[in-house]
N, C-alpha and C. Protein backbone atom coordinates (compact mmCIF):
# COMPACT_ATOMS: atom_id res chain seq x y z
N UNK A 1 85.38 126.08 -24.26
CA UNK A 1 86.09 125.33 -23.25
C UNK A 1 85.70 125.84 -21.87
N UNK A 2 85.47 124.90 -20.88
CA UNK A 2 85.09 125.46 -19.54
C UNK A 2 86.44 125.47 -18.76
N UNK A 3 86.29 126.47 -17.87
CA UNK A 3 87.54 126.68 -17.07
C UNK A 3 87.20 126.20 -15.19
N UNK A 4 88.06 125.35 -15.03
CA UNK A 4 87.92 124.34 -13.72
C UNK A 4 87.34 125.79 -12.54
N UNK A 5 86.21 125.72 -11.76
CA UNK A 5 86.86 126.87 -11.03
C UNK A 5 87.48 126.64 -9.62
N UNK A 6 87.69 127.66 -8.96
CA UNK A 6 89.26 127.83 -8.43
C UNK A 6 88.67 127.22 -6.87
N UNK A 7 89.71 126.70 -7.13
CA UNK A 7 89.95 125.71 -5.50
C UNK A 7 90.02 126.33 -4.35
N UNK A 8 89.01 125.97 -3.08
CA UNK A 8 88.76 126.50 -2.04
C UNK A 8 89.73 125.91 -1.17
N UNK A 9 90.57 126.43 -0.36
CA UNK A 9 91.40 126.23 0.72
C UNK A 9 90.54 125.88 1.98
N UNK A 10 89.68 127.22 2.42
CA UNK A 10 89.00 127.78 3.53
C UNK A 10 87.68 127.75 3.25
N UNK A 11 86.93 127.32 4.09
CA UNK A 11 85.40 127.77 4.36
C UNK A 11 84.94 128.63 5.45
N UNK A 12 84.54 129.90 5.33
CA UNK A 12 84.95 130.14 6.78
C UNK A 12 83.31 130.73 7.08
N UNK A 13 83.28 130.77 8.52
CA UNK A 13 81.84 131.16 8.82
C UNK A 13 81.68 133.11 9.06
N UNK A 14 80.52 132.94 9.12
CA UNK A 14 79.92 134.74 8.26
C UNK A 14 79.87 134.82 9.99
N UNK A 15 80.13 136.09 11.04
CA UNK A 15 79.15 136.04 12.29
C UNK A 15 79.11 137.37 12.18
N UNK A 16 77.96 138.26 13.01
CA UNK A 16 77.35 139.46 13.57
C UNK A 16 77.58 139.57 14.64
N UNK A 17 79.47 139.85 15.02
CA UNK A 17 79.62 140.24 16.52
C UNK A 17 78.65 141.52 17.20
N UNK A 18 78.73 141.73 18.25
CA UNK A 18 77.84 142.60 18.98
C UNK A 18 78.81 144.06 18.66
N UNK A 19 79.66 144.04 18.75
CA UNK A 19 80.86 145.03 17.81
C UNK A 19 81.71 144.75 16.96
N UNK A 20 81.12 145.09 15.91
CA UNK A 20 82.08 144.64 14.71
C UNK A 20 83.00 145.12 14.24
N UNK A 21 84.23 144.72 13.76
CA UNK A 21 85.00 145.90 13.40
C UNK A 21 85.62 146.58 12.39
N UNK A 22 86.23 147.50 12.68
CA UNK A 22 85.89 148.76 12.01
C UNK A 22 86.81 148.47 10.94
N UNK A 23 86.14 148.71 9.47
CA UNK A 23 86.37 148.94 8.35
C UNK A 23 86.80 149.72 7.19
N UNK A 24 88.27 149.59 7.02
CA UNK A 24 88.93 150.67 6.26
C UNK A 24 88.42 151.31 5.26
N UNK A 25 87.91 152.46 4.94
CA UNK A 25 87.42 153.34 3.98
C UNK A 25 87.97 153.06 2.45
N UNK A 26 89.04 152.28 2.45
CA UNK A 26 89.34 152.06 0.75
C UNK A 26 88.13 150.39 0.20
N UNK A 27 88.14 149.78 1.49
CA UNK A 27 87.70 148.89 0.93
C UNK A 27 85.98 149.14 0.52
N UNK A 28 85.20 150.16 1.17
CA UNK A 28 83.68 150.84 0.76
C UNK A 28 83.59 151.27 -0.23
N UNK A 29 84.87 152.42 -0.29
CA UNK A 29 84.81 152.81 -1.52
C UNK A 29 85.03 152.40 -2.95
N UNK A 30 85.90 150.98 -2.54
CA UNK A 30 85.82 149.56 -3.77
C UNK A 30 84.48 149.03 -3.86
N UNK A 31 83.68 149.22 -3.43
CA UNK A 31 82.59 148.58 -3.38
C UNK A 31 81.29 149.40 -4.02
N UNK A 32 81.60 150.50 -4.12
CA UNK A 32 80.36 151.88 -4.14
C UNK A 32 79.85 151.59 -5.40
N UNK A 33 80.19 150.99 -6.75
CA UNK A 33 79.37 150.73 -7.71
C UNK A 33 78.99 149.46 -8.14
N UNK A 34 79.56 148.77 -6.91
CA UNK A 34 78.94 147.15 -6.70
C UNK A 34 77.99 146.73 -6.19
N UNK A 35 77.81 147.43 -4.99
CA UNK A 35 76.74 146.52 -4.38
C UNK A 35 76.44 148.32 -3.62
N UNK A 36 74.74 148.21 -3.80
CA UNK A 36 74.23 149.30 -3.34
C UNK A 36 74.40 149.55 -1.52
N UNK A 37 73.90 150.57 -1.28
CA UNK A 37 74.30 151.03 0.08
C UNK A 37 73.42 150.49 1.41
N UNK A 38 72.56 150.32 1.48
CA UNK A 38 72.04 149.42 2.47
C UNK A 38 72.93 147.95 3.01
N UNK A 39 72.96 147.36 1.71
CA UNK A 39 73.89 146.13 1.21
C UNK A 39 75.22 146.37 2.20
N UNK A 40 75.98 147.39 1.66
CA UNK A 40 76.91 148.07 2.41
C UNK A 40 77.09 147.95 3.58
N UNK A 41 75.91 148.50 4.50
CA UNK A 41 75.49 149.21 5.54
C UNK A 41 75.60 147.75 6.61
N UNK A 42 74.82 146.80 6.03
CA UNK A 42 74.30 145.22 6.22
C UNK A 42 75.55 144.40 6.64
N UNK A 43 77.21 144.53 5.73
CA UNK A 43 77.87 144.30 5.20
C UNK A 43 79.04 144.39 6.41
N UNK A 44 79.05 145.52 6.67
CA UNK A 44 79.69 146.11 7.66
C UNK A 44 79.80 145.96 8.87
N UNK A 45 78.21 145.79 9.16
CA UNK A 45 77.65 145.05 10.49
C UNK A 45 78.46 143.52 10.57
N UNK A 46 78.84 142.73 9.80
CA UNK A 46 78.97 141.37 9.47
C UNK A 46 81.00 141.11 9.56
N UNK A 47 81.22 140.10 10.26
CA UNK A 47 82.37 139.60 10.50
C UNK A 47 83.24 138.16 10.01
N UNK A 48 83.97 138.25 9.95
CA UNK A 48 84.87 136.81 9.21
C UNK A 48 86.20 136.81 10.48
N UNK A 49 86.28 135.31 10.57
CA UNK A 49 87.99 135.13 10.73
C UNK A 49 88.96 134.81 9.75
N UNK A 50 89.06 135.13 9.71
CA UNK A 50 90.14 135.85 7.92
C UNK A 50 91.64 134.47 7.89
N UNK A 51 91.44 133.48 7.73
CA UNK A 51 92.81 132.53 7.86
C UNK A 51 93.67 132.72 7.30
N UNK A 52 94.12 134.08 6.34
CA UNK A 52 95.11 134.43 5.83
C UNK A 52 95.53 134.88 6.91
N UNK A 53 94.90 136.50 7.22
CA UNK A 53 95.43 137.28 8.29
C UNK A 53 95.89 136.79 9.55
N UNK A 54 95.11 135.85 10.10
CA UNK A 54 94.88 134.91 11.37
C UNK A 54 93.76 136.16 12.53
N UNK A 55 93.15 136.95 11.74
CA UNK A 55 92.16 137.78 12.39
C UNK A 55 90.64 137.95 11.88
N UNK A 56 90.34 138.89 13.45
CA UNK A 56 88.67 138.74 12.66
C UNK A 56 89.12 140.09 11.89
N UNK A 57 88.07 139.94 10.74
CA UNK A 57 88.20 141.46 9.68
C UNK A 57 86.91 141.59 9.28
N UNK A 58 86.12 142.59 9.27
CA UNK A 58 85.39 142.92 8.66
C UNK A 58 84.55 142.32 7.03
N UNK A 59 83.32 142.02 6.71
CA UNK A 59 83.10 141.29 5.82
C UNK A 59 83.24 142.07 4.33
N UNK A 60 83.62 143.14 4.82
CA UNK A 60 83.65 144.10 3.25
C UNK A 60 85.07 143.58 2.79
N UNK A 61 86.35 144.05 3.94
CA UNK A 61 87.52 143.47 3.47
C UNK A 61 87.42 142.20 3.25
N UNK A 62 86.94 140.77 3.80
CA UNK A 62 87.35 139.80 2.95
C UNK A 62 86.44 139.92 1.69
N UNK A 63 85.54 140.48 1.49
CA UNK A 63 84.57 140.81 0.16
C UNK A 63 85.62 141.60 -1.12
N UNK A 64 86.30 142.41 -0.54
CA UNK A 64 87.37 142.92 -1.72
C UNK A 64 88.89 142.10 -1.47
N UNK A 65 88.99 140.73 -0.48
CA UNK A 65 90.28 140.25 -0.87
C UNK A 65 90.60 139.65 -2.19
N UNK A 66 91.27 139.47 -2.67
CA UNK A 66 91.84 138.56 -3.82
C UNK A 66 91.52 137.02 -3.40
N UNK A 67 91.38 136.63 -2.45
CA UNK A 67 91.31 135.39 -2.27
C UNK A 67 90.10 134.90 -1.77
N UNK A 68 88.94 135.85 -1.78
CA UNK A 68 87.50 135.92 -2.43
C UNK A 68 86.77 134.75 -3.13
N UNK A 69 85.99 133.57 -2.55
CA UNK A 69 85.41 132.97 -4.28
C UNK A 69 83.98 133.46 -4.19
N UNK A 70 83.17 132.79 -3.09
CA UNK A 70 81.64 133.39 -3.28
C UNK A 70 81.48 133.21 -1.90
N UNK A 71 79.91 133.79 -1.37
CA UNK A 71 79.41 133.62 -0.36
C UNK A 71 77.95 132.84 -0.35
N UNK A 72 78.26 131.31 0.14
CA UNK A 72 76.71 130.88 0.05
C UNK A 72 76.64 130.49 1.64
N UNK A 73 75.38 130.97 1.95
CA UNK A 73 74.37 130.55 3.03
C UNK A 73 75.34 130.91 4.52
N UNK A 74 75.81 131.65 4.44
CA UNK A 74 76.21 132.26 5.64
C UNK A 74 77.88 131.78 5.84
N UNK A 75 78.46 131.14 5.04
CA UNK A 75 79.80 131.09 4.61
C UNK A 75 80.60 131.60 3.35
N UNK A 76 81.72 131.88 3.65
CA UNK A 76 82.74 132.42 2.22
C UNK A 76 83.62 131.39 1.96
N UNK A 77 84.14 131.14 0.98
CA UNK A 77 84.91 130.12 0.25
C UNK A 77 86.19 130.80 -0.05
N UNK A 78 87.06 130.85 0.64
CA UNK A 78 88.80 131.37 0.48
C UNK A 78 89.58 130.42 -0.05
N UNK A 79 90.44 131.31 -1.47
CA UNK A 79 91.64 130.41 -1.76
C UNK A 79 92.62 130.25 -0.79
N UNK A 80 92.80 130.90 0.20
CA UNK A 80 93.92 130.58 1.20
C UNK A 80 95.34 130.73 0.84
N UNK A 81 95.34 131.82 -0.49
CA UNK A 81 96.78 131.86 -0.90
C UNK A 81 97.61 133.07 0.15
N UNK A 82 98.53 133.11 0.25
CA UNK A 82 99.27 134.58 0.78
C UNK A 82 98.96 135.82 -0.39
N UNK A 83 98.64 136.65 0.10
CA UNK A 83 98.56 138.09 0.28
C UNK A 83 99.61 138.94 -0.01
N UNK A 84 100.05 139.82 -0.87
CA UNK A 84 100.90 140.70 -2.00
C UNK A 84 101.34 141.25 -0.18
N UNK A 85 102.65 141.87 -0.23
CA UNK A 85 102.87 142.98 0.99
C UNK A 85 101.93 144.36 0.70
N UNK A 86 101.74 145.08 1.64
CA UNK A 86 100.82 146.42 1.06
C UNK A 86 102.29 147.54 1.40
């Protein structure tokens, strides 16, 4: 049986501000046996406006949000659901 996949809310665009910003250390270290370190490095440099948050965030954090689907051609595909409290 195939399973429908999951419905995009958001499309949002990828940009390379001239300062990007800075990226919480839990979300790299979610990442350290995923995607090698250059990748990383690349990753970091790279920015989203996050329509959950209503901010720009870093592309690693929306890369480890839950509301994550894929990244093609210089956009990410967000379910747009709300976010657990931390």
């Amino acid at each position: 049986m195939s399973e429908d996949p999951p419905a995009t809310k958001y499309v949002v665009e990828i940009v390379t501000p001239e300062k990007p910003p800075s990226t919480p250390k839990q979300y790299v270290q979610d990442l350290k046996g995923v995607a090698g370190g250059k990748q990383i490095a690349r990753m970091k440099k790279e920015a989203v406006a996050c329509p959950v948050l209503n901010k720009t965030v870093s592309f690693v954090q929306c890369f480890a949000c839950p509301n994550f689907i894929r990244r093609v051609k210089g956009k990410v595909d967000c379910k747009g659901l709300p976010l657990p409290p931390a």
